[in-house]
PDB file of N, CA and C in Angstrom:
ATOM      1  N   UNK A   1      63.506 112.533  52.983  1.00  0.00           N
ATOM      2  CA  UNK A   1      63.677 113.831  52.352  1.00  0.00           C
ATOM      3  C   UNK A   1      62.323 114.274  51.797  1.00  0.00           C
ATOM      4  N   UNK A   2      61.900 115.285  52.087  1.00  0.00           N
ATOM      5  CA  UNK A   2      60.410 116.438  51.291  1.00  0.00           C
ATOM      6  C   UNK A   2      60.894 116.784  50.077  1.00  0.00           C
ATOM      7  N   UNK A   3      59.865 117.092  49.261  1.00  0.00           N
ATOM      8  CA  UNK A   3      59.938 117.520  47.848  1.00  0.00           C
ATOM      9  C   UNK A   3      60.908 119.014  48.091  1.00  0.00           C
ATOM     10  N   UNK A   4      60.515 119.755  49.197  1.00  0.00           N
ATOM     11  CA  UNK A   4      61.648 121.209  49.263  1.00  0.00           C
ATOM     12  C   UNK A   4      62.736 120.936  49.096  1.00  0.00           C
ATOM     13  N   UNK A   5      62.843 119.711  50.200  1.00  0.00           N
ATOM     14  CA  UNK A   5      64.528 119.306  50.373  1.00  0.00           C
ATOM     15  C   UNK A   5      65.316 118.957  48.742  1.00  0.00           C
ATOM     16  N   UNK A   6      64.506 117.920  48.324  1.00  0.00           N
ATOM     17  CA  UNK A   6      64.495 117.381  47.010  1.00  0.00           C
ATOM     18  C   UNK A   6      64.634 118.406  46.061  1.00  0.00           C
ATOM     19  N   UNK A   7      64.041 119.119  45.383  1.00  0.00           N
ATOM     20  CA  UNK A   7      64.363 120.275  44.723  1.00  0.00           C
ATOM     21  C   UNK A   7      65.499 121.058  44.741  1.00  0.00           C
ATOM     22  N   UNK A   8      65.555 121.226  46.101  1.00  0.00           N
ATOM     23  CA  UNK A   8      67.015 122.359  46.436  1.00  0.00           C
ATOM     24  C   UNK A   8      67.972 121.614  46.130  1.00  0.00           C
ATOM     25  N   UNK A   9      68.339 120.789  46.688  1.00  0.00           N
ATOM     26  CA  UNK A   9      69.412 119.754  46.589  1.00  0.00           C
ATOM     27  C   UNK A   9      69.664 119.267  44.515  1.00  0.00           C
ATOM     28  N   UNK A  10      68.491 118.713  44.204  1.00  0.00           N
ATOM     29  CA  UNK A  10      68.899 118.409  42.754  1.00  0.00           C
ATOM     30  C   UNK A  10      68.961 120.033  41.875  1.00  0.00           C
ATOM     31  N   UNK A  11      68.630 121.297  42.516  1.00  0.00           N
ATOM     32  CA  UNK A  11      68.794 122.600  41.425  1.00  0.00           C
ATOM     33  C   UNK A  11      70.531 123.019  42.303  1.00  0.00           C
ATOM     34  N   UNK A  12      70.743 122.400  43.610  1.00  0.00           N
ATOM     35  CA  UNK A  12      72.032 122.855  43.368  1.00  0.00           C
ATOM     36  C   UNK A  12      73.384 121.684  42.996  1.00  0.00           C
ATOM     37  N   UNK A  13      72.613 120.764  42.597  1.00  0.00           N
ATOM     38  CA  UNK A  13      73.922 119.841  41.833  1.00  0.00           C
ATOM     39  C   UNK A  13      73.782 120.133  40.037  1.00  0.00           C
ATOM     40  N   UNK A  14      73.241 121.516  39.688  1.00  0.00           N
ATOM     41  CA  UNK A  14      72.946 121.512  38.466  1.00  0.00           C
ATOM     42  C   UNK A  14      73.753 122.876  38.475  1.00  0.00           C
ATOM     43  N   UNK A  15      73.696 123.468  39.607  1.00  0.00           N
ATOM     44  CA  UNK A  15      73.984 124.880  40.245  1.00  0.00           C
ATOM     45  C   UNK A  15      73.554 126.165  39.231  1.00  0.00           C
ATOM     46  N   UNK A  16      72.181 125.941  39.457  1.00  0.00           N
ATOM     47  CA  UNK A  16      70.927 127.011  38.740  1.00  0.00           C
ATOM     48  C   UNK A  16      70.385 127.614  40.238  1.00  0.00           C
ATOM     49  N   UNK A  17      70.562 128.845  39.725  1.00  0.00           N
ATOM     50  CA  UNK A  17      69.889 129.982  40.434  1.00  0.00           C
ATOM     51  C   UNK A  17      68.291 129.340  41.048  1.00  0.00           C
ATOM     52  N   UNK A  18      67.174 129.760  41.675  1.00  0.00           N
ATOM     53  CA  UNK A  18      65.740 129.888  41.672  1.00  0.00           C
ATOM     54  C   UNK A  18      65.246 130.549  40.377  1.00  0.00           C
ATOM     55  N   UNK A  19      65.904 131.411  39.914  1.00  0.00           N
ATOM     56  CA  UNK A  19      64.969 131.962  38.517  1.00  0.00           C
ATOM     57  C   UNK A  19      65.697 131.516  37.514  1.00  0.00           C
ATOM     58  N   UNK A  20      66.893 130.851  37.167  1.00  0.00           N
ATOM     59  CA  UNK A  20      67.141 129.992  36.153  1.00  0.00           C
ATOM     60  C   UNK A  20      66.317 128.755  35.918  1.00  0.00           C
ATOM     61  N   UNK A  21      66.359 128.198  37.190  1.00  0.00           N
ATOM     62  CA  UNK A  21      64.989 126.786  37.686  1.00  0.00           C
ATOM     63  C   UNK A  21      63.820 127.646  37.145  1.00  0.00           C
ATOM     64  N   UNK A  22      63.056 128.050  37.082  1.00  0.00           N
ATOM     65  CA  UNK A  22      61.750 129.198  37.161  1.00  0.00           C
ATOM     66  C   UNK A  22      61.628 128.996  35.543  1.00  0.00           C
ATOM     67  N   UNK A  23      62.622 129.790  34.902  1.00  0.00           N
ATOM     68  CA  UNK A  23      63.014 129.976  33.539  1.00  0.00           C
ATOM     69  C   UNK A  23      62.816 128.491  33.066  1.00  0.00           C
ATOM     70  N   UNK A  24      63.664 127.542  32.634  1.00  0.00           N
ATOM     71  CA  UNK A  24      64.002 126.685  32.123  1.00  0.00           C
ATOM     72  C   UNK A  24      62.687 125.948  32.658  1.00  0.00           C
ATOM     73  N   UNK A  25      61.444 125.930  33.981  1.00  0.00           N
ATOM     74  CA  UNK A  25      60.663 124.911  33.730  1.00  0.00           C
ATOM     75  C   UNK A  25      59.523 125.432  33.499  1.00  0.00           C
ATOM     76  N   UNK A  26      59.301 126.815  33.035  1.00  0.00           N
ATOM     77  CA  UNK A  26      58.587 127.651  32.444  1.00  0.00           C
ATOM     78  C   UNK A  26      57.545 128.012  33.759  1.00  0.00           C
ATOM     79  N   UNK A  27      57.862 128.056  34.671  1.00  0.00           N
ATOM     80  CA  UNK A  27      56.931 128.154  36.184  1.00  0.00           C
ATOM     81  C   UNK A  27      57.542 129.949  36.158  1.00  0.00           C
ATOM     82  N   UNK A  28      57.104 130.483  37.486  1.00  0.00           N
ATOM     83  CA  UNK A  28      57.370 132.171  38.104  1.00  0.00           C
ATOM     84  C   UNK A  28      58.227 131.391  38.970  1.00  0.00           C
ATOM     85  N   UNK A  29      58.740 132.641  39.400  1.00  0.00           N
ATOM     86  CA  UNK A  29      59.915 133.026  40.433  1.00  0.00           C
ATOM     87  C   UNK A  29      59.170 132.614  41.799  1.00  0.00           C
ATOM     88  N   UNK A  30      58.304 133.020  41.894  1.00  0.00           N
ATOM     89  CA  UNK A  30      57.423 133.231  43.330  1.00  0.00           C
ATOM     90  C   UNK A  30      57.176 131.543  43.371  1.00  0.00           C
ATOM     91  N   UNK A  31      56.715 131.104  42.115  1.00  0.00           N
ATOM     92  CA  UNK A  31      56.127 129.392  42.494  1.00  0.00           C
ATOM     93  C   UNK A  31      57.640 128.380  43.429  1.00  0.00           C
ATOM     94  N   UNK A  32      58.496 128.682  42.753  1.00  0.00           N
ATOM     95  CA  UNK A  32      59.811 128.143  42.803  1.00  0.00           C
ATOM     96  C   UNK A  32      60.261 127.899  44.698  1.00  0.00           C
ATOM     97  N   UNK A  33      60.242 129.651  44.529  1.00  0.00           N
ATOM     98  CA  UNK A  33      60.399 129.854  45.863  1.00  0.00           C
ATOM     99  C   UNK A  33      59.287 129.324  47.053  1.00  0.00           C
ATOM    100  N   UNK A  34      58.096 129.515  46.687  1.00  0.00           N
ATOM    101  CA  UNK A  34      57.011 128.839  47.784  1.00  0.00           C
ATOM    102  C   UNK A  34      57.405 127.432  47.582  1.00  0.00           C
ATOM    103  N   UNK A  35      57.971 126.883  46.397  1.00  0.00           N
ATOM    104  CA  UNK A  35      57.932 124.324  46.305  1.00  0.00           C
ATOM    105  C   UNK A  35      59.261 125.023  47.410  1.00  0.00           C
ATOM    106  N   UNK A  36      60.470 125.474  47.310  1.00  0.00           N
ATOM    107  CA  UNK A  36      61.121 125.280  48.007  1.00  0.00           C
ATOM    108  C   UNK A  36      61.253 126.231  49.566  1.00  0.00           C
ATOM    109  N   UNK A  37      59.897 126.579  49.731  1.00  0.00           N
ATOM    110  CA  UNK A  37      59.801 127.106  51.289  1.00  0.00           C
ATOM    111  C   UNK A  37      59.022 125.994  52.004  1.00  0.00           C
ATOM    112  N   UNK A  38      58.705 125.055  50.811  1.00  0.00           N
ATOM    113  CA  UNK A  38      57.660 124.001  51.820  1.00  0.00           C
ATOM    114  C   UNK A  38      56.561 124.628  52.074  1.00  0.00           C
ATOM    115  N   UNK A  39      55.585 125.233  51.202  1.00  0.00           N
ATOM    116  CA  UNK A  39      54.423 125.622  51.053  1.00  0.00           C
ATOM    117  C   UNK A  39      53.562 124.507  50.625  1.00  0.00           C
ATOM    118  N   UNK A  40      52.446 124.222  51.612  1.00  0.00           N
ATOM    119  CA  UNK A  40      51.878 122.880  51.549  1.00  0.00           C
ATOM    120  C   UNK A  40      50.743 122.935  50.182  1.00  0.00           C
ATOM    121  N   UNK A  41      50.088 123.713  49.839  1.00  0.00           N
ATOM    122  CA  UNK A  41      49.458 123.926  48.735  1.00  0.00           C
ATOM    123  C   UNK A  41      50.186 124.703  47.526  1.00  0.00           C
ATOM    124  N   UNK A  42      50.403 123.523  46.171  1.00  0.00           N
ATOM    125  CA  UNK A  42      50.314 123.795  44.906  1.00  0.00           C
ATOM    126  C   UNK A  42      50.748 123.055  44.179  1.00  0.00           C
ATOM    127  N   UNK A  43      50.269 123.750  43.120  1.00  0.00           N
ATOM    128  CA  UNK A  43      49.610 123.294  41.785  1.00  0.00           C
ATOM    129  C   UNK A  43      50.865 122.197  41.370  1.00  0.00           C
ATOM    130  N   UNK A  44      49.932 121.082  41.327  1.00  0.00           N
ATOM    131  CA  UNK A  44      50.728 119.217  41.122  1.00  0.00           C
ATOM    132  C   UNK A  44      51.212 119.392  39.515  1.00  0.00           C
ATOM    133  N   UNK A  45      50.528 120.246  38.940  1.00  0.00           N
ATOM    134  CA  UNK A  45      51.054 120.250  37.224  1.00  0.00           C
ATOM    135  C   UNK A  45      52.282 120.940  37.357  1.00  0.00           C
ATOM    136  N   UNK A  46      52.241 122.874  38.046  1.00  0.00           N
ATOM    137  CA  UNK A  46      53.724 122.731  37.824  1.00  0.00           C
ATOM    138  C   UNK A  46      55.083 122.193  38.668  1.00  0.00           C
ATOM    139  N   UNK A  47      54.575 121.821  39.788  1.00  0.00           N
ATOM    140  CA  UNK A  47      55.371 120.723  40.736  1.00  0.00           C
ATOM    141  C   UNK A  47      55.955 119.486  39.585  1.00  0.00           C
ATOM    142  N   UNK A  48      55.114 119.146  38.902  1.00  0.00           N
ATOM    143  CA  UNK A  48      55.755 118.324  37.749  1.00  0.00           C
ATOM    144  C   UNK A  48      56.774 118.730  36.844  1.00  0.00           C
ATOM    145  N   UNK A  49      56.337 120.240  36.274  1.00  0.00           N
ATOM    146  CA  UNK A  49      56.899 120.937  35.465  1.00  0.00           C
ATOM    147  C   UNK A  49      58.656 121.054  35.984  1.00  0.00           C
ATOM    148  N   UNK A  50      58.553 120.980  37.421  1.00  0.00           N
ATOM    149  CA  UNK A  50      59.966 121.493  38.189  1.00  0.00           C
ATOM    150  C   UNK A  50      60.334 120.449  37.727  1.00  0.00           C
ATOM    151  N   UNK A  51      60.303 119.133  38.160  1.00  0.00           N
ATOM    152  CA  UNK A  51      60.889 117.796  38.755  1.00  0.00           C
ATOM    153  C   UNK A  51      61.162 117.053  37.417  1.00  0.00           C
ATOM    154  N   UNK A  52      60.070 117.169  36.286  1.00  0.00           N
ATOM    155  CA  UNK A  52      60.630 116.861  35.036  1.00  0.00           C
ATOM    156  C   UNK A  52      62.042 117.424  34.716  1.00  0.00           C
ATOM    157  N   UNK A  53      62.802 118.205  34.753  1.00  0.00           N
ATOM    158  CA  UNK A  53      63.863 118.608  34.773  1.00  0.00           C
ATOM    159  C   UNK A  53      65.147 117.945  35.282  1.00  0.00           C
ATOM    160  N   UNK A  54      64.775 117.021  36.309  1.00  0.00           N
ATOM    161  CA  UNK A  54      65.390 116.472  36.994  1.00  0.00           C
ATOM    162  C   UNK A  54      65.771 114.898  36.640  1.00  0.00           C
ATOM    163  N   UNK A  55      64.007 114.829  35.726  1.00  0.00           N
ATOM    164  CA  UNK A  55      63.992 113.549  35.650  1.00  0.00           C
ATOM    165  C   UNK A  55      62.846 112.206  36.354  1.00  0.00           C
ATOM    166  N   UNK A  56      61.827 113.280  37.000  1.00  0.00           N
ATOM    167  CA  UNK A  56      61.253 112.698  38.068  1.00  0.00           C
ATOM    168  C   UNK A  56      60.028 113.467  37.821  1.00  0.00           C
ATOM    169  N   UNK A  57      58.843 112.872  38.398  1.00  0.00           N
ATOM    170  CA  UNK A  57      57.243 113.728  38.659  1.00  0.00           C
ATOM    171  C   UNK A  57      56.742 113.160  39.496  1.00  0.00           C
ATOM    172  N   UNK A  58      55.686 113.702  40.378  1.00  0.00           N
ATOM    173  CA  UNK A  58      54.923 113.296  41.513  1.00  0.00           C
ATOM    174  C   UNK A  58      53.675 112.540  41.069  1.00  0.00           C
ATOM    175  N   UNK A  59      53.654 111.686  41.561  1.00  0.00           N
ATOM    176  CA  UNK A  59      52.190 110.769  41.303  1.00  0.00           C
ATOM    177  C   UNK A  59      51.739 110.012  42.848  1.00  0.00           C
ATOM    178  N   UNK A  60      50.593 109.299  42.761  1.00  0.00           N
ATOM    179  CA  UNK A  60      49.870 108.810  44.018  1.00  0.00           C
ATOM    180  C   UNK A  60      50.825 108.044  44.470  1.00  0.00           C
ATOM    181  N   UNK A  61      50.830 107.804  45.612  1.00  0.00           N
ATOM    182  CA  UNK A  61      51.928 106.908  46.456  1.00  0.00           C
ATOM    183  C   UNK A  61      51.364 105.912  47.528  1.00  0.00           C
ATOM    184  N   UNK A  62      51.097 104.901  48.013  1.00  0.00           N
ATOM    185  CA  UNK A  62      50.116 104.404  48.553  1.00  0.00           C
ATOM    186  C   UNK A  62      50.758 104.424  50.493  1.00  0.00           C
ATOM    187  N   UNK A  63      49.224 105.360  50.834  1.00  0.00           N
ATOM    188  CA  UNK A  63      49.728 105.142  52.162  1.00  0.00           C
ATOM    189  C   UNK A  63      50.082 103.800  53.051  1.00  0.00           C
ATOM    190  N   UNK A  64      51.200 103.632  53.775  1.00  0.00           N
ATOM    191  CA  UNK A  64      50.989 102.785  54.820  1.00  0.00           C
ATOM    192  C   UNK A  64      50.264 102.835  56.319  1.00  0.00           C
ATOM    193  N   UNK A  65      49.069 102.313  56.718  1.00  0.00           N
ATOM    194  CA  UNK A  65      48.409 102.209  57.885  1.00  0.00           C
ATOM    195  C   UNK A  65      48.363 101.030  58.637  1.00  0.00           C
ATOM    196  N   UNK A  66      48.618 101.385  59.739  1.00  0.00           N
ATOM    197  CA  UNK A  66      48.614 100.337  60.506  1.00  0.00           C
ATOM    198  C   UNK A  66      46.695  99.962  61.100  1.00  0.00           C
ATOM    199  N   UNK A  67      46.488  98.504  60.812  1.00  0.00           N
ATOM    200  CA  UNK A  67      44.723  98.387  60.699  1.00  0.00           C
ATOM    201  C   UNK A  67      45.070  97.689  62.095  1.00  0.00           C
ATOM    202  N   UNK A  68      43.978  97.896  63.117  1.00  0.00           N
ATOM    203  CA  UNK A  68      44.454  97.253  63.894  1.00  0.00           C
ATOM    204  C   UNK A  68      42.925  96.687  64.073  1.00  0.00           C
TER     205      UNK A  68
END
């Protein structure tokens, strides 16, 4: 699952609008809508701001590569 997927899914088991989400994590309407269009650039602070809500925030994750 992507952070879009992720978002949509936990704002509709809360069943908040996009601008109730917006409201309550003090982000715009427009930001909301681009995390959940899967817009590859933005801002990791309020991407946090969303997901704190939820319970959750984005931090480094360590890639797996295959070294050959």
């Amino acid at each position: 699952m992507d952070l879009r997927e992720f978002v949509k899914e936990k704002r509709a088991l809360v069943n908040l609008t996009q601008a109730e989400l917006a409201e309550k994590a003090g982000v715009g309407l427009r930001f909301v809508r681009e995390l959940e269009q899967g817009k590859e650039t933005l801002r990791l602070d309020k991407v946090n701001q969303v997901l704190q809500l939820f319970g959750y925030e984005m931090g480094p994750v360590e890639q797996k590569r295959n070294l050959k």
